[in-house]
Protein backbone atom coordinates (compact mmCIF):
# COMPACT_ATOMS: atom_id res chain seq x y z
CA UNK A 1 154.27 134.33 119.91
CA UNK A 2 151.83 135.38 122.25
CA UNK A 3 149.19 132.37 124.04
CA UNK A 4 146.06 132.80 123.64
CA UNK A 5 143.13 131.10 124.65
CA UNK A 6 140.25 130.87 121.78
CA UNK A 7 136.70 130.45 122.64
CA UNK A 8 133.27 132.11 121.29
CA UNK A 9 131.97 133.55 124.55
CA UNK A 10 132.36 135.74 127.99
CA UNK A 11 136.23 136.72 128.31
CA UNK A 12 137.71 134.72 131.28
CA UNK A 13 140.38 137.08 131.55
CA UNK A 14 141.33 140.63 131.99
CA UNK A 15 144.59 142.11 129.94
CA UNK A 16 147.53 141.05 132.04
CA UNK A 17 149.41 144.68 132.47
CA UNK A 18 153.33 142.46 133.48
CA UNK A 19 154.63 138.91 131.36
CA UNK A 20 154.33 136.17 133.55
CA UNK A 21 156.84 132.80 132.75
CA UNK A 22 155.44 130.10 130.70
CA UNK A 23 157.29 126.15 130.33
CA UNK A 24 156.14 124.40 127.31
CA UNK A 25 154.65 121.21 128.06
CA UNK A 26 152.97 119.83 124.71
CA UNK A 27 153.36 120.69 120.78
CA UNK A 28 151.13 119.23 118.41
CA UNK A 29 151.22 120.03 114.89
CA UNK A 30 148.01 119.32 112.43
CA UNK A 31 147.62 118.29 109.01
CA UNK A 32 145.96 121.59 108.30
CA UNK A 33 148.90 123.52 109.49
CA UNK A 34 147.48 124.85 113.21
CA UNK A 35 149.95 124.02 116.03
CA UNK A 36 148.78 123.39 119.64
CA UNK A 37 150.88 124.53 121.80
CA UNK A 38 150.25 123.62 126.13
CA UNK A 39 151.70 125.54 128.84
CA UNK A 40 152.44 125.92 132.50
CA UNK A 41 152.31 129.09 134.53
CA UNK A 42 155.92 129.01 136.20
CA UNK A 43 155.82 129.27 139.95
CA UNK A 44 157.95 132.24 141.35
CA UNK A 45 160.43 129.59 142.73
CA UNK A 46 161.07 128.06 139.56
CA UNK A 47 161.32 131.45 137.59
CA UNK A 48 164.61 131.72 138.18
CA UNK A 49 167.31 128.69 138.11
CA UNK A 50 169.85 130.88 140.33
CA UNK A 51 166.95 131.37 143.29
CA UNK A 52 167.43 135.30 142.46
């Protein structure tokens, strides 16, 4: 699954050309069957749990 930010409007932001570490915060499911789904950019010190 892929995040993505849905709006009708100027793009806020350019194609990311690396991945970048998400944490889930939030999931709420609707009656209609979307999910929202709230994340966190990970800092580079929490990326990895070893400190490598």
């Amino acid at each position: 699954m892929d995040p993505l930010l849905l709006h009708d409007g100027t793009q806020l932001f350019d194609r990311l050309e690396t991945g970048c570490d998400l944490t889930l915060l939030e999931t709420k499911a609707y009656d209609s069957g979307i999910v929202l789904l709230h994340y966190r950019l990970v800092d580079g010190d929490e990326s990895n749990e070893d400190g490598q």
